[in-house]
Protein backbone atom coordinates (compact mmCIF):
# COMPACT_ATOMS: atom_id res chain seq x y z
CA UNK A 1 -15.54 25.15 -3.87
CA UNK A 2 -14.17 22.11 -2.47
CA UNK A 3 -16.35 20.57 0.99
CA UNK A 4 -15.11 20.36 4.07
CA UNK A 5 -16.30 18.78 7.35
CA UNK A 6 -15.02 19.30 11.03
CA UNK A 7 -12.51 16.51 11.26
CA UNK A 8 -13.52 16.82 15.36
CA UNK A 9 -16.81 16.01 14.90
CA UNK A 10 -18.20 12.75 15.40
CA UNK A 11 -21.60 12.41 12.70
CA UNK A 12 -24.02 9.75 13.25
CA UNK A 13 -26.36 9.35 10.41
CA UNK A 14 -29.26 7.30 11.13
CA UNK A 15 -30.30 6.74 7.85
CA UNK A 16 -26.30 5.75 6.60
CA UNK A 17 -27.00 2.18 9.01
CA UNK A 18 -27.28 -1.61 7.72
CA UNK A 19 -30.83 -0.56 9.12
CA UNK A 20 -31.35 2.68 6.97
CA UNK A 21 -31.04 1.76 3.59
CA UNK A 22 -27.22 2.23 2.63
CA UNK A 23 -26.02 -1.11 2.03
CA UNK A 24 -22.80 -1.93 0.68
CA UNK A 25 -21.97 -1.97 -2.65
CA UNK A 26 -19.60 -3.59 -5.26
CA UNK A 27 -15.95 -2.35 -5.81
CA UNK A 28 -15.85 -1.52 -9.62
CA UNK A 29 -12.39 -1.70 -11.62
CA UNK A 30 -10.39 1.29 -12.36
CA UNK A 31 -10.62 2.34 -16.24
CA UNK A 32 -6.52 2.55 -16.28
CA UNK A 33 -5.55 1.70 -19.76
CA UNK A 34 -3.18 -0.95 -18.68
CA UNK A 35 -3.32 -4.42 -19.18
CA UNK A 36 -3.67 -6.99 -15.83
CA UNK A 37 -2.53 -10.66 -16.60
CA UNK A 38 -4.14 -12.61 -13.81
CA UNK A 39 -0.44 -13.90 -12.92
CA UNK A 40 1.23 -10.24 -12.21
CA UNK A 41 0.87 -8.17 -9.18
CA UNK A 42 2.43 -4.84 -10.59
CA UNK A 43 2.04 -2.16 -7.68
CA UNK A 44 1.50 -1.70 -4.00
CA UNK A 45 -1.81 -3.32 -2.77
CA UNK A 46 -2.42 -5.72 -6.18
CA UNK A 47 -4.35 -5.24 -9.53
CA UNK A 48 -7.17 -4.08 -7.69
CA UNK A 49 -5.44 -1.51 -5.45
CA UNK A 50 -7.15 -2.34 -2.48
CA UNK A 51 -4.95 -5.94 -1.12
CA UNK A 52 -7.34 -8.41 -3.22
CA UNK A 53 -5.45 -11.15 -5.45
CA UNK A 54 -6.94 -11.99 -8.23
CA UNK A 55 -9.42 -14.49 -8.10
CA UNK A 56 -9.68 -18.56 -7.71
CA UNK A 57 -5.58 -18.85 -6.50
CA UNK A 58 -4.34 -21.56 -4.52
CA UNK A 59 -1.61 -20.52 -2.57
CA UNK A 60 -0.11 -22.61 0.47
CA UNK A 61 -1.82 -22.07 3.39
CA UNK A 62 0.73 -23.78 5.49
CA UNK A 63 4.66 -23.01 4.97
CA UNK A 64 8.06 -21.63 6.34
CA UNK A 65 11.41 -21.76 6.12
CA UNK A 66 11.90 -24.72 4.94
CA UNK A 67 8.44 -26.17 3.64
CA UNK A 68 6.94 -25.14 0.16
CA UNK A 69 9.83 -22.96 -0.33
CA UNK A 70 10.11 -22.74 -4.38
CA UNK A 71 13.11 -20.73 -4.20
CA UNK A 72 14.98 -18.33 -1.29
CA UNK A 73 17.17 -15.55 -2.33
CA UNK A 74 19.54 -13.25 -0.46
CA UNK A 75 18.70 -9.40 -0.90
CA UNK A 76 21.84 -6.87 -0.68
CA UNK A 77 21.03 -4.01 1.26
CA UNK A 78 17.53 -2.63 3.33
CA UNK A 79 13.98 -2.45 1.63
CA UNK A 80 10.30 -2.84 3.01
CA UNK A 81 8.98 -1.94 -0.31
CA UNK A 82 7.08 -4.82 -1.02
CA UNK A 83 7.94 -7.20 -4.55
CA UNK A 84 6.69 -6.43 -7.93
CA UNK A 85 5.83 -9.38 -10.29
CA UNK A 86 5.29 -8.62 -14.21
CA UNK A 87 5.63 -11.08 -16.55
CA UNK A 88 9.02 -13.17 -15.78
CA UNK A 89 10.78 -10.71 -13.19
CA UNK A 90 10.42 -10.15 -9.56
CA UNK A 91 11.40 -6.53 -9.00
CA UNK A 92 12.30 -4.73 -5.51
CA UNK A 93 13.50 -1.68 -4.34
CA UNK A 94 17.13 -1.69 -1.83
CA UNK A 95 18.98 1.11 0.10
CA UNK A 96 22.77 0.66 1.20
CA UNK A 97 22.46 2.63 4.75
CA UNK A 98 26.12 2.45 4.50
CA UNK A 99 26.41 4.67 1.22
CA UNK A 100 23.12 6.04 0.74
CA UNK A 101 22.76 4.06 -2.72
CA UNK A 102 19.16 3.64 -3.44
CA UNK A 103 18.86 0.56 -6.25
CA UNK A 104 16.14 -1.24 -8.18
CA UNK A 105 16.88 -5.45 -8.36
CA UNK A 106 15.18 -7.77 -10.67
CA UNK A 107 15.03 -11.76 -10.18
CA UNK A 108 13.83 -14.76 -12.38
CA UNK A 109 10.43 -15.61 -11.11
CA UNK A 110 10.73 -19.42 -11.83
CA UNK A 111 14.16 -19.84 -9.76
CA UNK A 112 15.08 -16.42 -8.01
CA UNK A 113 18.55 -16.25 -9.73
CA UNK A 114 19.63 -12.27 -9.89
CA UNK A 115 19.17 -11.07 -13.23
CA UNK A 116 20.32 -7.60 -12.29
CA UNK A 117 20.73 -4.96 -10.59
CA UNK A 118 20.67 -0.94 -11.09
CA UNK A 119 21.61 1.48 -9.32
CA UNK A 120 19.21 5.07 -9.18
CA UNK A 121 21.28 6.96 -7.06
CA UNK A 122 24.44 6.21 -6.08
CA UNK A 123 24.28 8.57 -2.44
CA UNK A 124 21.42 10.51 -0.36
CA UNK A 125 19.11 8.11 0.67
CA UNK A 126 16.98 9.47 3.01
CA UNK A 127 15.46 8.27 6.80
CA UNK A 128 15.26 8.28 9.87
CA UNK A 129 12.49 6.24 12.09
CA UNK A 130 13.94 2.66 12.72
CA UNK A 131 10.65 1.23 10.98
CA UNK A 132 11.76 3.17 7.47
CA UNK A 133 14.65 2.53 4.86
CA UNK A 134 15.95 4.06 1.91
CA UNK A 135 13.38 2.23 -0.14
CA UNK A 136 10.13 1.65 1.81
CA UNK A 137 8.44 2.35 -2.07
CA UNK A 138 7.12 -0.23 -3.93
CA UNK A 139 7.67 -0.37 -7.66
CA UNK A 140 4.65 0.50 -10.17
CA UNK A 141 4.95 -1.21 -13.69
CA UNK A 142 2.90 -1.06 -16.74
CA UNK A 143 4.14 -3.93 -18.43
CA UNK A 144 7.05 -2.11 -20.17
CA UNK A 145 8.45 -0.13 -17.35
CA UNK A 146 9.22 0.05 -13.61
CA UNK A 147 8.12 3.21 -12.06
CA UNK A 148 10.26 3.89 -8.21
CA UNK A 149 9.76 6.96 -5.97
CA UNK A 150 13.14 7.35 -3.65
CA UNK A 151 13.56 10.31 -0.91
CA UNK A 152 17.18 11.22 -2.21
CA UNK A 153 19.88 14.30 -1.15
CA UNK A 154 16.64 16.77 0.23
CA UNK A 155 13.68 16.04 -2.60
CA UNK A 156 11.37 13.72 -3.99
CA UNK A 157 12.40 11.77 -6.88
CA UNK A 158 10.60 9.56 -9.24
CA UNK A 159 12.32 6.86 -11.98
CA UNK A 160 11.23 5.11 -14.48
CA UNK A 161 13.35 1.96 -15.69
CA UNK A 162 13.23 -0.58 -18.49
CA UNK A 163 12.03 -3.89 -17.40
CA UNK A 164 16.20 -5.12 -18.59
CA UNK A 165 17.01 -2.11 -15.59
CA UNK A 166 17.88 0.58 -18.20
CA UNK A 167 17.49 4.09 -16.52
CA UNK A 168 14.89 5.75 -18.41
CA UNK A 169 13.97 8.99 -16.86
CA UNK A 170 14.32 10.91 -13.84
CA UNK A 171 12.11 13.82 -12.40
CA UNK A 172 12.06 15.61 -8.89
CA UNK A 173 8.57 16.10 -7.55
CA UNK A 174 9.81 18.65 -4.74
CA UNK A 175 11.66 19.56 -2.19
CA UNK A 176 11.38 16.82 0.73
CA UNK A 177 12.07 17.33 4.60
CA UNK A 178 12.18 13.95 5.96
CA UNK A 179 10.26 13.38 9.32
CA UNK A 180 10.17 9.95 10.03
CA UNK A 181 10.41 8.20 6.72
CA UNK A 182 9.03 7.80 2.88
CA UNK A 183 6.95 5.44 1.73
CA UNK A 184 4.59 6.27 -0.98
CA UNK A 185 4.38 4.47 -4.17
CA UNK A 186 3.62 5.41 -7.70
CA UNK A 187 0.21 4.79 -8.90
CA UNK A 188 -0.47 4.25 -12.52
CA UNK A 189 -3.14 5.48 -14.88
CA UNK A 190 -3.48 6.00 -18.57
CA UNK A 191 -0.44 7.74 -19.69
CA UNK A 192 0.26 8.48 -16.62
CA UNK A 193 2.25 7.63 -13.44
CA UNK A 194 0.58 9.67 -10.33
CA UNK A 195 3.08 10.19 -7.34
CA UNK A 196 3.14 12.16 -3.66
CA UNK A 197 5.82 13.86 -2.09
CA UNK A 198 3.98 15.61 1.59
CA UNK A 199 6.17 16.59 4.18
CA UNK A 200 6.48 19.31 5.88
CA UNK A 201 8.45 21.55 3.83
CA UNK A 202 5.16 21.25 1.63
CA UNK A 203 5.06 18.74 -1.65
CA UNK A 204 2.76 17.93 -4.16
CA UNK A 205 0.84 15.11 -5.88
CA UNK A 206 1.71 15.34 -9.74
CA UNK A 207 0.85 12.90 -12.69
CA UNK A 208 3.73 12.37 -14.71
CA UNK A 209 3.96 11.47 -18.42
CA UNK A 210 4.82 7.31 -18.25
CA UNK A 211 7.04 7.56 -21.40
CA UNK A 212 9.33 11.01 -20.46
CA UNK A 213 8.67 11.88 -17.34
CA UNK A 214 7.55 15.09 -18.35
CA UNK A 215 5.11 17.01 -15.63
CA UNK A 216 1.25 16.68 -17.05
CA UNK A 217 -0.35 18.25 -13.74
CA UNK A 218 1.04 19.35 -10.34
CA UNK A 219 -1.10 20.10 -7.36
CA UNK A 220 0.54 21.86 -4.28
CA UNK A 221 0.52 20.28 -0.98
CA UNK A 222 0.06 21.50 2.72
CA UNK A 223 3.41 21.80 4.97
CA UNK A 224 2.71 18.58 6.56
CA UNK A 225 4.27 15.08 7.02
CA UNK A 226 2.46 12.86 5.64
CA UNK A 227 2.91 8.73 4.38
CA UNK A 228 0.17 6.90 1.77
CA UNK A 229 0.52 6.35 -1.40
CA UNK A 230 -2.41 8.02 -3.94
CA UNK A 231 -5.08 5.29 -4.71
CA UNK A 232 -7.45 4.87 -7.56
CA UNK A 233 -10.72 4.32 -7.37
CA UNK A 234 -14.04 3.88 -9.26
CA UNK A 235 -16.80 5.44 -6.99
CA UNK A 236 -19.83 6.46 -8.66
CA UNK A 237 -18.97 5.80 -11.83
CA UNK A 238 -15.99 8.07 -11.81
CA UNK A 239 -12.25 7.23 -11.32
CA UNK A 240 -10.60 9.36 -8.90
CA UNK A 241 -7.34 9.51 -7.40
CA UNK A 242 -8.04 9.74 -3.78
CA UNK A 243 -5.17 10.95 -0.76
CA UNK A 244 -5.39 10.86 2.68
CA UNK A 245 -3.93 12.49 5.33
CA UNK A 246 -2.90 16.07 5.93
CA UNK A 247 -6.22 16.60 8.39
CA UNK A 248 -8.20 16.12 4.97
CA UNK A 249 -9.19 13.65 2.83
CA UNK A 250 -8.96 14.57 -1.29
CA UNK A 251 -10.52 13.57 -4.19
CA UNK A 252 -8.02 14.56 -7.83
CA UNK A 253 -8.93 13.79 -11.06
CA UNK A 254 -6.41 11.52 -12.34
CA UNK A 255 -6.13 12.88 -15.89
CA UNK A 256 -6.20 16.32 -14.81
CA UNK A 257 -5.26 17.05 -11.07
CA UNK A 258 -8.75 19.07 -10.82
CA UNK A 259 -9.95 18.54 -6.79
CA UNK A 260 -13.04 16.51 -7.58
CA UNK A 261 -14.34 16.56 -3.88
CA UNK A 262 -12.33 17.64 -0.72
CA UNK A 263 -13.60 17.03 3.07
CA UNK A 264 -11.96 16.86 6.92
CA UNK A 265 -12.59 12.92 7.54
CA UNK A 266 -8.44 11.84 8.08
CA UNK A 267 -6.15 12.68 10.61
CA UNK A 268 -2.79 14.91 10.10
CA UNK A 269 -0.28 11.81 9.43
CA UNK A 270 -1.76 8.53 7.49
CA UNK A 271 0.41 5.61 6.24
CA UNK A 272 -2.63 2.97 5.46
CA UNK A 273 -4.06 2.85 1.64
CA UNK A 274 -7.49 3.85 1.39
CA UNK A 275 -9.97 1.51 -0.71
CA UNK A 276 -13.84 1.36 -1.65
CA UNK A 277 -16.98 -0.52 -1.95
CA UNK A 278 -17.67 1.41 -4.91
CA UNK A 279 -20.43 4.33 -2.60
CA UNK A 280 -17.98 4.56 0.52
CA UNK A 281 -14.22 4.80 1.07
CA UNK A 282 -12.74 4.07 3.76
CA UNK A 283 -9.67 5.65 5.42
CA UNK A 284 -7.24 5.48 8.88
CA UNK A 285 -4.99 7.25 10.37
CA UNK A 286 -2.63 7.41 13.68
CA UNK A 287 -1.12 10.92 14.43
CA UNK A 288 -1.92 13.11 16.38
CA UNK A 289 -5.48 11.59 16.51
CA UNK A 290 -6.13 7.49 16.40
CA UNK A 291 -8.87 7.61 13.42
CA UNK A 292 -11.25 5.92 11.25
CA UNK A 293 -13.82 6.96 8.95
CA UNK A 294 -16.42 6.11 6.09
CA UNK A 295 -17.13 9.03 3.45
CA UNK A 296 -19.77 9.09 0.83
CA UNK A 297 -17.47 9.51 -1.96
CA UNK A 298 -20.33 9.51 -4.76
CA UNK A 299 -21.59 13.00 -4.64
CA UNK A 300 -21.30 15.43 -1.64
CA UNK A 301 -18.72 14.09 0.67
CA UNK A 302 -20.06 12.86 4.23
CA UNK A 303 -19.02 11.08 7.11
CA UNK A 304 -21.04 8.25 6.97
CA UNK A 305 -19.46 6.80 10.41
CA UNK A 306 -16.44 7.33 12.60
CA UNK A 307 -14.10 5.25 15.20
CA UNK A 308 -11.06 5.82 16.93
CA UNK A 309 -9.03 2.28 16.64
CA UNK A 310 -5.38 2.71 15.71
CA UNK A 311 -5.17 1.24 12.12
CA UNK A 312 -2.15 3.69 11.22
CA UNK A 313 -0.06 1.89 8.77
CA UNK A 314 -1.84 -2.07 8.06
CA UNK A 315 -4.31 -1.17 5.39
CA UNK A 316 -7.47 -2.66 5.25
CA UNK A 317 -9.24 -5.47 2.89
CA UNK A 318 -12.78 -5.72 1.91
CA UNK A 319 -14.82 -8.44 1.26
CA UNK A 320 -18.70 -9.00 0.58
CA UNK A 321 -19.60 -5.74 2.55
CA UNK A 322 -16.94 -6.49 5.60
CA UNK A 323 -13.97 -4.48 6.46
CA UNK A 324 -11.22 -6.40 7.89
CA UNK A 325 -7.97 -5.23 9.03
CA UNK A 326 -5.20 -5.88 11.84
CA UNK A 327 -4.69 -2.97 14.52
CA UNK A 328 -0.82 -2.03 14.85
CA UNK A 329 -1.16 -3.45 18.33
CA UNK A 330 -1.98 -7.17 16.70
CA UNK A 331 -5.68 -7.18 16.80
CA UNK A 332 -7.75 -8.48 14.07
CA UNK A 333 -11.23 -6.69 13.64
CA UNK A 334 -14.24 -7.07 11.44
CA UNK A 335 -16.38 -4.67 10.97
CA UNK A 336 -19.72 -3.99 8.99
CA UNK A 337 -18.64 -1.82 5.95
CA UNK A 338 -22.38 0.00 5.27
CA UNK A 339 -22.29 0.91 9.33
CA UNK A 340 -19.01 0.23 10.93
CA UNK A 341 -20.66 -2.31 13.68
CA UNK A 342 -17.69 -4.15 14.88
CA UNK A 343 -18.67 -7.60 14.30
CA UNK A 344 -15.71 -9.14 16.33
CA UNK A 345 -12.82 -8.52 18.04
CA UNK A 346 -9.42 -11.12 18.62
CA UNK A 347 -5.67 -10.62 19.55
CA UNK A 348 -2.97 -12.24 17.25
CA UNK A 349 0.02 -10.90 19.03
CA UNK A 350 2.60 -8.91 18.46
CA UNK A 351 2.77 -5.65 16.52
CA UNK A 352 1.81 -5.20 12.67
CA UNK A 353 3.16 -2.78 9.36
CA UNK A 354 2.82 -5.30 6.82
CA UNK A 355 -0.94 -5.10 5.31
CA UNK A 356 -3.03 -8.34 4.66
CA UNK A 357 -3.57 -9.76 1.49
CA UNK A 358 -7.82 -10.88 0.28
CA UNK A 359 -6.76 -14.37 -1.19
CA UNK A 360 -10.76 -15.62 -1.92
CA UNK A 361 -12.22 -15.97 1.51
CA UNK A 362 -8.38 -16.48 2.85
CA UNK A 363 -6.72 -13.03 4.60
CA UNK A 364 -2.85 -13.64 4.80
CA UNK A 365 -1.17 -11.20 7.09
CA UNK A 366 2.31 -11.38 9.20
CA UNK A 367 3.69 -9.19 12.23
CA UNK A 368 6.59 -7.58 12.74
CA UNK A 369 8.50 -10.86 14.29
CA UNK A 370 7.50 -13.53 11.67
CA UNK A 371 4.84 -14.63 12.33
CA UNK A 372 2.65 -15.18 9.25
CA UNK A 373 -1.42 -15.93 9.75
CA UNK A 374 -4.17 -17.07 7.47
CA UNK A 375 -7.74 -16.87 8.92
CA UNK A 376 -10.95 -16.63 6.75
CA UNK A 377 -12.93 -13.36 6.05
CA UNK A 378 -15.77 -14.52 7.56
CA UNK A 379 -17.98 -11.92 10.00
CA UNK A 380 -19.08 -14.61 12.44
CA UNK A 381 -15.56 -14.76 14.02
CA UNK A 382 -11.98 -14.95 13.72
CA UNK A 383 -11.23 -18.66 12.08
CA UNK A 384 -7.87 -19.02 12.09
CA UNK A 385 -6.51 -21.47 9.25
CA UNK A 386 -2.62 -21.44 9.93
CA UNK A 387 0.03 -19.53 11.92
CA UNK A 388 3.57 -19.93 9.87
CA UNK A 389 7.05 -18.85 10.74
CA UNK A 390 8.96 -16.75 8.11
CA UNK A 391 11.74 -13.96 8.88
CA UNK A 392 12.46 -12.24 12.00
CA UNK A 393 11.89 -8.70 11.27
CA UNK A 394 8.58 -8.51 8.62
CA UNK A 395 7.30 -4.88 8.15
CA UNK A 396 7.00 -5.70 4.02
CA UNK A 397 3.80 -6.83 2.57
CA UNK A 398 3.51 -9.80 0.62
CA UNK A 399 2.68 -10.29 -2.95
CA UNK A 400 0.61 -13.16 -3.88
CA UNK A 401 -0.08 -14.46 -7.48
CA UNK A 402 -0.45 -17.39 -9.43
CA UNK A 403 -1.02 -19.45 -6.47
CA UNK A 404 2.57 -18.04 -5.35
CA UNK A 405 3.41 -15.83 -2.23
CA UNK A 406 6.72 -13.48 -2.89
CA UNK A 407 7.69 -12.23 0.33
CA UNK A 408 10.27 -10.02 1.67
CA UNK A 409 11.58 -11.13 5.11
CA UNK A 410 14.50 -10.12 7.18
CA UNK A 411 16.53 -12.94 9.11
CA UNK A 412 18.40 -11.64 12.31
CA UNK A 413 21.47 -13.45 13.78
CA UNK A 414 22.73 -13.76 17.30
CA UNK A 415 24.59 -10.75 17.39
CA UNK A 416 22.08 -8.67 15.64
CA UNK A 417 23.27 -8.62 12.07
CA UNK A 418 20.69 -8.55 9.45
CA UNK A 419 19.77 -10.63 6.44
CA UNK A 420 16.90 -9.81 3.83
CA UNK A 421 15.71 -12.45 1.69
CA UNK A 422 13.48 -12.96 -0.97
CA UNK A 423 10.80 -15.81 -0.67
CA UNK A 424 8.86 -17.55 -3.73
CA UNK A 425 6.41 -19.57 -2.02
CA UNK A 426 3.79 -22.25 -3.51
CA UNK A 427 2.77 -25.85 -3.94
């Protein structure tokens, strides 16, 4: 039978401290199958899943609107999916909130010209919170297709498209209520291509065959709302599929769907990713309950330490045995990853949903209004390397490879009327 914990209580184990012999470990790659060219970032969060670029990058550390801009394009329609870069194409997800057409667009990475455009469905987009769109999903690709979750006319549906934007398949993962918003994105492994659907008419998490869409495994969901996308890790020498949220914290088998581990540890509704140091994951949440947590995630599941910040939808990054991550309110923390000993505490300003970006030592993160920092992940203090201007409205998260930042950014005029563009940033 699956373990479980009391989500209410608050476990301090001596000998889980810096002091008691857990120290932090090593994230470990995923054993997915697919192929990661250094200069692609093909799904939410990066190649490593967890908001780390791939190493030894030099992207600009000071820009904006008009300085180490390779290319700016316009974006028809609303999206804070984040952008997708495999091989020569810069893929995105848009909504038309006037129609309810949810489409996937794909741009020339060396000069942003539109190479085209494809429409998924042409009506019943879904949303409602102010914060959400009809594509808040970022695109999943294995190097020969484009994988797209969209809430659409009362379900869940995921499709897969040719990198030219030929519709491939389509497949409804359930029935879908919508609360406040969707925003999970496909996560790929072996032949498959793992997606979530919670809400609170129930939903599953399902791993899909990559080629037809065809249902491999289906697990049912509780009747709760619910955000993140699934994440794959490597903890204890085992991949797992791990999903937050829900007023648990679950542990699938990726091939299979079997419940590897289950455990209380998350509150009910949880946007942020969870991620790993390869003994540990870590997890947030911000509904009803303000909630962090470390669980052993290498045997039985504990909760190795507990806090009640508000990290509800910036995910976290990791770094040589630091967690550091911005607080929807605009404060940057550090803390020790083995004990969760806040190692400092400083106020950016303004409010954050975009999720920073590991660049090396460099963190690259940007609020709600535009502005865009870069401050070291260091756990002395908060070094701050750069404050940029780019956008007006920001809740996207930026992609960043090859030494080159693609960022989505939405430009707001005097009388209120919205712009998104597409940025290629680099030297």
């Amino acid at each position: 039978m699956p373990h479980r914990l009391d989500a209410a209580l608050l476990i301090c184990w001596t000998g889980l401290s810096t002091g008691g012999g857990l120290t932090a470990a090593e994230p470990k790659s995923v054993d997915d199958g697919i192929s990661h060219p250094a200069t692609d970032w093909l799904w939410w969060r990066g190649p490593s899943r967890n908001g780390t670029a791939a190493a030894g990058q030099q992207p600009p550390v000071e820009f904006g609107e008009s300085e180490r801009v390779r290319w700016k394009v316009a974006i028809p329609g609303r999206g804070y999916g984040s952008p997708t870069v495999v091989g020569d194409r810069v893929v995105i997800a848009s909504g038309d909130e006037s129609t309810g057409a949810q489409s996937m667009l794909a741009f020339d990475r060396a000069t942003g010209q539109q190479l085209w455009e494809t429409v998924v469905h042409a009506e019943g987009g879904m949303r409602k919170n102010t914060k959400s769109t009809l594509a808040s999903s970022t695109a999943a690709s294995d190097g020969e297709r484009l994988f797209i979750n969209f809430p659409n006319s009362d379900a869940l549906i995921t499709s897969a498209l040719d990198l030219d934007g030929n519709l491939l398949w389509q497949t409804k993962i359930s029935d879908y209520e919508i609360h406040q918003g969707y925003g999970a994105s496909p996560a790929i492994y072996q032949r498959l291509v793992i997606v979530t659907s919670d809400n609170k008419s129930g939903g599953a998490i399902a791993g899909l065959d990559r080629a037809t869409g065809t249902v491999v495994w289906r697990r049912e969901r509780p009747e709760l709302p619910n955000y993140p996308s699934p994440i794959l890790l490597r903890v204890g020498d085992r991949d797992q599929a791990v999903l937050v949220g829900c007023d648990r914290v679950v542990s699938y088998d990726p091939l299979t769907g079997e419940t590897i581990w289950e455990t209380a540890g998350a509150t009910t509704e949880c946007v942020t990713s969870t991620l790993t140091d390869g003994r540990l994951i870590y997890t947030s949440g911000g509904y009803p309950l303000n909630h962090m947590s470390a669980i052993t995630a290498d045997g039985e599941p504990v909760v190795a330490w507990e806090n009640s910040e508000r990290l509800y939808v910036p995910s976290l990054v990791i770094r040589e045995g630091y967690l550091y991550g911005v607080l929807d309110a605009g404060i940057a923390v550090c803390w020790n990853a083995a004990s969760g000993e806040e190692m400092w505490k400083r106020r950016l300003g303004g409010t954050f949903s975009s999720s920073p970006v590991l660049v090396d030592d460099m963190i690259y993160i940007s609020n709600e209004s535009g502005d865009f920092f870069v401050f070291r992940a260091v756990p002395t203090g908060l070094e701050m390397l750069a404050k940029n201007r780019l956008g007006d409205l920001v809740l996207a998260t930026p992609a960043i490879c090859d030494s080159q930042i693609f960022h989505r950014v939405t430009d707001v005029d005097d009388s209120g009327v919205q712009q998104e563009f597409l940025y290629c940033l680099g030297d």
